[in-house]
PDB file of N, CA and C in Angstrom:
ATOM      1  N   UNK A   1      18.359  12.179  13.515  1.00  0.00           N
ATOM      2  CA  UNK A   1      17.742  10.865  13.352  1.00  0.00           C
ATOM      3  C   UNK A   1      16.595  10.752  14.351  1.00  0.00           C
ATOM      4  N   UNK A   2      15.699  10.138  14.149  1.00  0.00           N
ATOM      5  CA  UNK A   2      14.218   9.617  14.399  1.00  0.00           C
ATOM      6  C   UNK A   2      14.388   8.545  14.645  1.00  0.00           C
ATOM      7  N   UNK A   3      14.264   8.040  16.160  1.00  0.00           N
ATOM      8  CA  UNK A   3      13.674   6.447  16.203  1.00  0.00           C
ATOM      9  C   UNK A   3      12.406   6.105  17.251  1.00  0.00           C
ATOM     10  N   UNK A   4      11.649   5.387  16.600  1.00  0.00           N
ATOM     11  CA  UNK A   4      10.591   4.877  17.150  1.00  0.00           C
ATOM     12  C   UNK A   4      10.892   4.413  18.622  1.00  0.00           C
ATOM     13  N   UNK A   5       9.716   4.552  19.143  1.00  0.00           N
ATOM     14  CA  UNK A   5       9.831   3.858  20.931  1.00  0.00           C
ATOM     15  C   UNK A   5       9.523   2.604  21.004  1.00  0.00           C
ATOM     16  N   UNK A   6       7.971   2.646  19.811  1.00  0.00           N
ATOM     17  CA  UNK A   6       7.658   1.105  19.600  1.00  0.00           C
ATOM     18  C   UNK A   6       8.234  -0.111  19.087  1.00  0.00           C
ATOM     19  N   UNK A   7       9.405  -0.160  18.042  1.00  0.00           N
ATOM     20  CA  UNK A   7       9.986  -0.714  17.116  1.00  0.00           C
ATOM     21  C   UNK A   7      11.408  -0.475  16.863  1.00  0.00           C
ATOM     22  N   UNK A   8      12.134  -0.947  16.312  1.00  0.00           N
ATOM     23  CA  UNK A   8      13.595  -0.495  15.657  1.00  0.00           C
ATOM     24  C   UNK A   8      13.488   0.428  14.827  1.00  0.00           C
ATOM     25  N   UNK A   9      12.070   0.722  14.285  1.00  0.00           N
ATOM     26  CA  UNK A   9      12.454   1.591  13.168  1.00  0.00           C
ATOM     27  C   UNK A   9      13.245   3.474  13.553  1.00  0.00           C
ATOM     28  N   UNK A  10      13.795   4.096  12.328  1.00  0.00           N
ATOM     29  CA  UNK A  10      14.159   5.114  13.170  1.00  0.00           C
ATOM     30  C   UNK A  10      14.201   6.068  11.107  1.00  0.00           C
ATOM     31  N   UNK A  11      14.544   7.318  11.116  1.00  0.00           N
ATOM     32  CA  UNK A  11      14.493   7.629   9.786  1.00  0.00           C
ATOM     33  C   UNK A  11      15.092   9.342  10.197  1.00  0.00           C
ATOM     34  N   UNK A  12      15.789   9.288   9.208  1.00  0.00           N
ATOM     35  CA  UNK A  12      16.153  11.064   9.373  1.00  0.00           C
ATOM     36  C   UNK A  12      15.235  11.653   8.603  1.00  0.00           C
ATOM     37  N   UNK A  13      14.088  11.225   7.914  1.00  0.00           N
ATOM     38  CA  UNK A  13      12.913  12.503   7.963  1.00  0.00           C
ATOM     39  C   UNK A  13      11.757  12.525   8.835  1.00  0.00           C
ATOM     40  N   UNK A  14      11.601  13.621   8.852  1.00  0.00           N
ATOM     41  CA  UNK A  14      10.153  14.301   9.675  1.00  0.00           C
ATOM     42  C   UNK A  14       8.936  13.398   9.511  1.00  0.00           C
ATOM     43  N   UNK A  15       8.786  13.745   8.131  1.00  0.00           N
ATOM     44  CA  UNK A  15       7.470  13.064   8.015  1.00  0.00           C
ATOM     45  C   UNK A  15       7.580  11.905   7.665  1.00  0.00           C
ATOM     46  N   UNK A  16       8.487  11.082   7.233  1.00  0.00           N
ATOM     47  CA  UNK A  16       8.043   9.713   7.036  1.00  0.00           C
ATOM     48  C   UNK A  16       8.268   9.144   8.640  1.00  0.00           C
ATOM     49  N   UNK A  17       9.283   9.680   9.280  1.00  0.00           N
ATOM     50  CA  UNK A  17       9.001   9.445  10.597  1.00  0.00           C
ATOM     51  C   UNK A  17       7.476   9.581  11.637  1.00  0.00           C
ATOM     52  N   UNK A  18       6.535  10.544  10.824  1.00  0.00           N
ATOM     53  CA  UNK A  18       5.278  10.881  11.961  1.00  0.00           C
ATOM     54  C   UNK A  18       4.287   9.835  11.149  1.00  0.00           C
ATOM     55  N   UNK A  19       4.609   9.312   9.689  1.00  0.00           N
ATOM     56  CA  UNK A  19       3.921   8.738   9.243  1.00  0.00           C
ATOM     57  C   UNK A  19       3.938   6.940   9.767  1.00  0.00           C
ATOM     58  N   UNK A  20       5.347   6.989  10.109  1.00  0.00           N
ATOM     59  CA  UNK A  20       5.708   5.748  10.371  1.00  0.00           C
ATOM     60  C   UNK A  20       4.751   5.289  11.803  1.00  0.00           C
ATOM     61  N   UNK A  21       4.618   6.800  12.882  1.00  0.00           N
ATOM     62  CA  UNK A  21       4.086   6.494  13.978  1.00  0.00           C
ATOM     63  C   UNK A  21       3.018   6.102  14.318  1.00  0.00           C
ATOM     64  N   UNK A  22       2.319   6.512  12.757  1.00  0.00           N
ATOM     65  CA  UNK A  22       0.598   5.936  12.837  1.00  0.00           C
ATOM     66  C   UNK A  22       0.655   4.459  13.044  1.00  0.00           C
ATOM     67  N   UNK A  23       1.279   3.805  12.822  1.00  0.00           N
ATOM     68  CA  UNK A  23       1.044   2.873  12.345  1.00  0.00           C
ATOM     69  C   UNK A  23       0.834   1.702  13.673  1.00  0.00           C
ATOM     70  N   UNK A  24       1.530   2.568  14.817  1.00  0.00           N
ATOM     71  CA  UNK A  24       1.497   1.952  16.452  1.00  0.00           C
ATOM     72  C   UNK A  24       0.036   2.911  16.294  1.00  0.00           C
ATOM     73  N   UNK A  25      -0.739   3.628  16.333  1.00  0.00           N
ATOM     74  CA  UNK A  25      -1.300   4.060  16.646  1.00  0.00           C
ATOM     75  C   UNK A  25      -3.193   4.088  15.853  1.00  0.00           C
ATOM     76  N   UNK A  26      -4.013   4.074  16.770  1.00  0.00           N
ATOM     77  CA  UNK A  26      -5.000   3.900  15.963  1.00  0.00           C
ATOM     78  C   UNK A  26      -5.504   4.857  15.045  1.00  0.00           C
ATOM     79  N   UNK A  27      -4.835   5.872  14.638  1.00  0.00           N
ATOM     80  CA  UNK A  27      -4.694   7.279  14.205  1.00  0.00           C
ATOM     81  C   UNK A  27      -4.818   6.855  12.408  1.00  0.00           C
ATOM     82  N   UNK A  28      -5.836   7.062  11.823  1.00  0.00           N
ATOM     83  CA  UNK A  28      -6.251   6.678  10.492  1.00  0.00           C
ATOM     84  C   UNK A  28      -6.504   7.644   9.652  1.00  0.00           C
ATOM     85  N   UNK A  29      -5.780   8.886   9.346  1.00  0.00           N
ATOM     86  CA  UNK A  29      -6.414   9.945   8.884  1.00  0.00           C
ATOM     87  C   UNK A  29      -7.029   9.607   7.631  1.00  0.00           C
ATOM     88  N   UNK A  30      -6.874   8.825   6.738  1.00  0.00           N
ATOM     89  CA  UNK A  30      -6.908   8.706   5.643  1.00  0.00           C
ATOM     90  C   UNK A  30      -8.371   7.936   5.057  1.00  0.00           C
ATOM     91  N   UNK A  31      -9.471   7.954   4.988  1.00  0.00           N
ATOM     92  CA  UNK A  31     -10.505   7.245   5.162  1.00  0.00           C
ATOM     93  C   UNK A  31     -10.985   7.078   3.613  1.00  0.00           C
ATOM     94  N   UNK A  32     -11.828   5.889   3.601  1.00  0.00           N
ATOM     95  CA  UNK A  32     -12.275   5.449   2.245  1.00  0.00           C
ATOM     96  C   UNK A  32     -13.751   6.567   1.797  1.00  0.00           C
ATOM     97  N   UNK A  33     -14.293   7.060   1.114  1.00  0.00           N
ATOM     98  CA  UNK A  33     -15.476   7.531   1.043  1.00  0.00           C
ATOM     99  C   UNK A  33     -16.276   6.580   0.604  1.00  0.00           C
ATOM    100  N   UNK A  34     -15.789   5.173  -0.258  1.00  0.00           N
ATOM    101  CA  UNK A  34     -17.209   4.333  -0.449  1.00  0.00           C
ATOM    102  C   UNK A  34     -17.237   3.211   1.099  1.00  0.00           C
ATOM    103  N   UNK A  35     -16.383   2.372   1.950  1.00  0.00           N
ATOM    104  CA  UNK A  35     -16.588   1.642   2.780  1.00  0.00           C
ATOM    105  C   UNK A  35     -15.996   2.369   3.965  1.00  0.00           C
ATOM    106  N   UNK A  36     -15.707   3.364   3.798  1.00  0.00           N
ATOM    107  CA  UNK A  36     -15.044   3.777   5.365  1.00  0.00           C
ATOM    108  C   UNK A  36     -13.935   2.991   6.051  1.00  0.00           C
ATOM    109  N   UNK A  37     -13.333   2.622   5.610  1.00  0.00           N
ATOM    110  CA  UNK A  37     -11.764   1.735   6.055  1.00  0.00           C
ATOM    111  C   UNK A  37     -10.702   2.936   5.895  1.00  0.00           C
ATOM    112  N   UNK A  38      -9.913   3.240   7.160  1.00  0.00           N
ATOM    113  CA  UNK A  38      -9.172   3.908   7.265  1.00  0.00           C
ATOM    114  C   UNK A  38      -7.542   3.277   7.293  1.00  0.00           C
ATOM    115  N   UNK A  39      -6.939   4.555   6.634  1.00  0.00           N
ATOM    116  CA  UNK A  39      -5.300   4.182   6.427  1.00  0.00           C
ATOM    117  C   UNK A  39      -4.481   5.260   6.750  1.00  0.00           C
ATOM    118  N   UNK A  40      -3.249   4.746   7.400  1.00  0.00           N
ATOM    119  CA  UNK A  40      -2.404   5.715   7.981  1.00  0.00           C
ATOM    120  C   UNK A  40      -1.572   6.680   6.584  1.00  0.00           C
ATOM    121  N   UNK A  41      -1.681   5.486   5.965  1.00  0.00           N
ATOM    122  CA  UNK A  41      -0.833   6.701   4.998  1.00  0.00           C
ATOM    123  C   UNK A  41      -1.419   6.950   3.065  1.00  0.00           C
ATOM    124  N   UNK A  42      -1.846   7.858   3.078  1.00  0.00           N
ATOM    125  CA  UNK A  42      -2.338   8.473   1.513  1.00  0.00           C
ATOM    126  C   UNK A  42      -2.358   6.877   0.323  1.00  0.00           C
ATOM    127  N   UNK A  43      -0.957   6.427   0.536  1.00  0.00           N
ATOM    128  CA  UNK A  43      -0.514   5.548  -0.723  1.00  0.00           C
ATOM    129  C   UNK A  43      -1.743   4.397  -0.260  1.00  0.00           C
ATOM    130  N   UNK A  44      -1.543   4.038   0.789  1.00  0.00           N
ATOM    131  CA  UNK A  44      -2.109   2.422   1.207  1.00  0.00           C
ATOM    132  C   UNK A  44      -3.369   3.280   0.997  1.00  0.00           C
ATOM    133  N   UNK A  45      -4.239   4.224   0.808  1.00  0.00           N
ATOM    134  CA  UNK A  45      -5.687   4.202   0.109  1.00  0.00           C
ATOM    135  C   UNK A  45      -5.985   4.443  -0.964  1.00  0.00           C
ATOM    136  N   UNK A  46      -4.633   4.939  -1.530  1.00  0.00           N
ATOM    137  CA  UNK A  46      -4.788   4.973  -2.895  1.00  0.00           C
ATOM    138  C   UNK A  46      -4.736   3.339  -3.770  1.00  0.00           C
ATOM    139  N   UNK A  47      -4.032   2.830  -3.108  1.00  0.00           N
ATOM    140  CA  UNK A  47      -4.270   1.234  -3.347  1.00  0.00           C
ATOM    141  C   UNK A  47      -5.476   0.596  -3.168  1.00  0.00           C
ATOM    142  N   UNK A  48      -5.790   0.856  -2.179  1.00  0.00           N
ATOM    143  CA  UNK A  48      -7.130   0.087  -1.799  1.00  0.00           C
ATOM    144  C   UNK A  48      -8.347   0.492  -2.344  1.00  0.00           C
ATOM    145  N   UNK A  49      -8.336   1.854  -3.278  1.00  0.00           N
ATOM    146  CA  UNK A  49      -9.241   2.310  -4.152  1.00  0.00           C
ATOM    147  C   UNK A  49      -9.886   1.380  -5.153  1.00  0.00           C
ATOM    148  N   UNK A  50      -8.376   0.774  -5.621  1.00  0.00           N
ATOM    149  CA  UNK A  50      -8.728   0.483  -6.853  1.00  0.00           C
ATOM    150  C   UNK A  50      -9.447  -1.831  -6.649  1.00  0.00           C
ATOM    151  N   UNK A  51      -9.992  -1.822  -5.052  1.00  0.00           N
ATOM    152  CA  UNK A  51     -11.239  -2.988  -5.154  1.00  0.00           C
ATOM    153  C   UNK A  51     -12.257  -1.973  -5.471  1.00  0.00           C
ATOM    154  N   UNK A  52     -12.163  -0.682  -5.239  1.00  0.00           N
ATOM    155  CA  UNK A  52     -14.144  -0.401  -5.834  1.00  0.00           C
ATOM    156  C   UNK A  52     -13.886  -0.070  -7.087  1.00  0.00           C
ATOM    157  N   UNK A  53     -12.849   0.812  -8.000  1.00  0.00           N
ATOM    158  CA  UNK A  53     -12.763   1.028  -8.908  1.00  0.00           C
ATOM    159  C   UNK A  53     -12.442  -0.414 -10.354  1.00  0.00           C
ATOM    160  N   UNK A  54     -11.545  -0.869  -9.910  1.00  0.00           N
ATOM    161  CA  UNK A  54     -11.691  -2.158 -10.552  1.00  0.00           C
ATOM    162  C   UNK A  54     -10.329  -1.839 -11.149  1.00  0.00           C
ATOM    163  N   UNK A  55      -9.575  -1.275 -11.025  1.00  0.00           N
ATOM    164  CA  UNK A  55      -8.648  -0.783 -11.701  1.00  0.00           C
ATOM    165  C   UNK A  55      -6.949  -1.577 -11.883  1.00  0.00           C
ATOM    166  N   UNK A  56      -6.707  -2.287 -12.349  1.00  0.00           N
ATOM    167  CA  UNK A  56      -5.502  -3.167 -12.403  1.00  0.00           C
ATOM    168  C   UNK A  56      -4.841  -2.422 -13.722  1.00  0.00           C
ATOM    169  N   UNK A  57      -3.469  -1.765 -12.670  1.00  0.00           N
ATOM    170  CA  UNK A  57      -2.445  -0.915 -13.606  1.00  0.00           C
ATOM    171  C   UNK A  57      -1.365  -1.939 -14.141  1.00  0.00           C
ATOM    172  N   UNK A  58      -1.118  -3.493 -13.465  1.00  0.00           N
ATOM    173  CA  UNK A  58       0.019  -3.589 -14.206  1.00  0.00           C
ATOM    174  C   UNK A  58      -0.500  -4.945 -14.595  1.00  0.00           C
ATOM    175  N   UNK A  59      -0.076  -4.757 -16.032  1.00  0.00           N
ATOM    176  CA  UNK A  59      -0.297  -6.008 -17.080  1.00  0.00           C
ATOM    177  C   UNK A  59       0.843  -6.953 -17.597  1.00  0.00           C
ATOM    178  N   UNK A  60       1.168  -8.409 -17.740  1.00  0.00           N
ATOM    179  CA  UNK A  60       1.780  -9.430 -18.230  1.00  0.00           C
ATOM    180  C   UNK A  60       1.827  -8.755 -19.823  1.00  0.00           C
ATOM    181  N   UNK A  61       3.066  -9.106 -19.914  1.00  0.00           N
ATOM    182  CA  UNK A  61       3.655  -8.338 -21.359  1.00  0.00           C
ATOM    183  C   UNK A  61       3.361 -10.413 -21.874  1.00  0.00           C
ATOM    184  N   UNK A  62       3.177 -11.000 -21.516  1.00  0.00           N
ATOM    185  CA  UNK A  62       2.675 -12.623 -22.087  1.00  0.00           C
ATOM    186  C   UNK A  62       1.465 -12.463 -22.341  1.00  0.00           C
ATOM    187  N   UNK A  63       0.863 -12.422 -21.959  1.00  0.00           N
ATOM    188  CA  UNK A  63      -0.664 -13.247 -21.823  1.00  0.00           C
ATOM    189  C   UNK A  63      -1.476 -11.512 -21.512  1.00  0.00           C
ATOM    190  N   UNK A  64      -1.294 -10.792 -21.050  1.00  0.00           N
ATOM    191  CA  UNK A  64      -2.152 -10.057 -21.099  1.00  0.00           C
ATOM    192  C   UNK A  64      -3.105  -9.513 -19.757  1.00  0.00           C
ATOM    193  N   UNK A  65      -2.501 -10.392 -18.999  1.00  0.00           N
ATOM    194  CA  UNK A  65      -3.359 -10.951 -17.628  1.00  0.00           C
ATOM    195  C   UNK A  65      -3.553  -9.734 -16.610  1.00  0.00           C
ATOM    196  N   UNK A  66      -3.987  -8.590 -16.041  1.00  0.00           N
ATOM    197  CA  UNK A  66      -4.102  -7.394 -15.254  1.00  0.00           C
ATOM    198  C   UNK A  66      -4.044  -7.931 -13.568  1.00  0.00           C
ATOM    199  N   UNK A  67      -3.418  -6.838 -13.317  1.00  0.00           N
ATOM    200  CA  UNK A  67      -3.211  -6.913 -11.763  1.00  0.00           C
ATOM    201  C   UNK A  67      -3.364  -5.517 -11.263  1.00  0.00           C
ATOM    202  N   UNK A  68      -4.258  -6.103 -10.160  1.00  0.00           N
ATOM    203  CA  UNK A  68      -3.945  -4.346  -8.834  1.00  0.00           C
ATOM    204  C   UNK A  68      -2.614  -4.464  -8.145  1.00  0.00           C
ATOM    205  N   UNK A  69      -2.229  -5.023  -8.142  1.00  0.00           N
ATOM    206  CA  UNK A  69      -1.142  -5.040  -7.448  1.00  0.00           C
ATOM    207  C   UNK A  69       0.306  -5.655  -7.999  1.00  0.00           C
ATOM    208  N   UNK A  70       1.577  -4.761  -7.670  1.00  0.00           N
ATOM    209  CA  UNK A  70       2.431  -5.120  -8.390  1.00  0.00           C
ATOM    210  C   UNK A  70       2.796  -6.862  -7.936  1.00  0.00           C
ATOM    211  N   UNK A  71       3.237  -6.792  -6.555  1.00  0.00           N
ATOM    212  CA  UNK A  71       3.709  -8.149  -6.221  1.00  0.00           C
ATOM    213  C   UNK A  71       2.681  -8.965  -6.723  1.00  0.00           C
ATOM    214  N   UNK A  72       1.462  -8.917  -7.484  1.00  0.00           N
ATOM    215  CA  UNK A  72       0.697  -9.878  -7.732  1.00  0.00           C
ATOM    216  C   UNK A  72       0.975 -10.472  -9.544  1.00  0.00           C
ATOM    217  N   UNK A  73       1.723  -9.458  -9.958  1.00  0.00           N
ATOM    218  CA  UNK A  73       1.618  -9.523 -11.196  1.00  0.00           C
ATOM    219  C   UNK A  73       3.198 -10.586 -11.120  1.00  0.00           C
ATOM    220  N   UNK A  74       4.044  -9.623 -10.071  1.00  0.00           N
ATOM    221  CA  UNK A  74       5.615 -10.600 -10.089  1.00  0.00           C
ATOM    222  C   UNK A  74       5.705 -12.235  -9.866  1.00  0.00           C
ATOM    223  N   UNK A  75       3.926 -12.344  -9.165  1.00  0.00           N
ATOM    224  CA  UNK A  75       3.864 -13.816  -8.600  1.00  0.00           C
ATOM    225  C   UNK A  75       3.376 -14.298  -9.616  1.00  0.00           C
ATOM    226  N   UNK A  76       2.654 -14.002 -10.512  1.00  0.00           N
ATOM    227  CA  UNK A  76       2.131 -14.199 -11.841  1.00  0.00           C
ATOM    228  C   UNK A  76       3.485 -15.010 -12.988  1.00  0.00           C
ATOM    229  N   UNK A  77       3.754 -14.115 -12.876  1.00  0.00           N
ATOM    230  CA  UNK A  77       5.306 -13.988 -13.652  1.00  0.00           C
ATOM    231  C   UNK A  77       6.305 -15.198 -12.716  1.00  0.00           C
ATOM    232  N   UNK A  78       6.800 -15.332 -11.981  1.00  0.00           N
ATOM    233  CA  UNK A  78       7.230 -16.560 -11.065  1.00  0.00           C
ATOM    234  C   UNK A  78       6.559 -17.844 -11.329  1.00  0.00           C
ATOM    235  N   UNK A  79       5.507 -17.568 -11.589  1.00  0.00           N
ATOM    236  CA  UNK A  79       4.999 -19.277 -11.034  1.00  0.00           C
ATOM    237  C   UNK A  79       4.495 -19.214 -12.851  1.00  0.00           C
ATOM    238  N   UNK A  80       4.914 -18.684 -14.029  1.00  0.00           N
ATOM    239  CA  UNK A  80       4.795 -19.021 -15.223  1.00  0.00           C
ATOM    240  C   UNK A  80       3.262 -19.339 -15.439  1.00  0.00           C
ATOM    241  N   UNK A  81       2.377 -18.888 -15.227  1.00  0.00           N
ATOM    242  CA  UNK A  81       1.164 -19.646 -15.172  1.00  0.00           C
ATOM    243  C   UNK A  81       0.824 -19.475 -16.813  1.00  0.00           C
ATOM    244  N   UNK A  82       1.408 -18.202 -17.694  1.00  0.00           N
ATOM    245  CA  UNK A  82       1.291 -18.029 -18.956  1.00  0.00           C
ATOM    246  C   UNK A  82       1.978 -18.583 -19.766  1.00  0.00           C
TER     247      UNK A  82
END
């Protein structure tokens, strides 16, 4: 087991453990090529791609309505707006 110095967190893998450490740290390997905003971990820029791309993967099976983001589509869906 793995536990952080900074936090409670702790993990019995390697790497989600060294990944976890970026996150105390200003250590950004992950950089945008159109605005240069850096991220500790692969996923969080693969997310953040899609403000230049325009890209909204999940769609309201109601109305039709697109989202970049999942929790945005669940809040969609919660507050019935369709």
């Amino acid at each position: 087991m793995h536990w952080c110095r900074f936090c409670p967190y702790s993990s019995s893998s390697v790497r989600e453990f060294r990944e976890h450490i970026q996150v105390h740290t200003s250590n950004r390997p992950f950089r945008c090529d159109v605005c240069g905003d850096g991220f500790n971990r692969k996923q969080h820029l693969q997310v953040h791609m899609r403000r230049h791309t325009g890209e909204r993967p999940f769609q309201c099976t109601t109305c039709s309505s697109t989202f970049a983001l999942k929790h945005h589509l669940d809040r969609h869906i919660r507050s019935r707006a369709c």
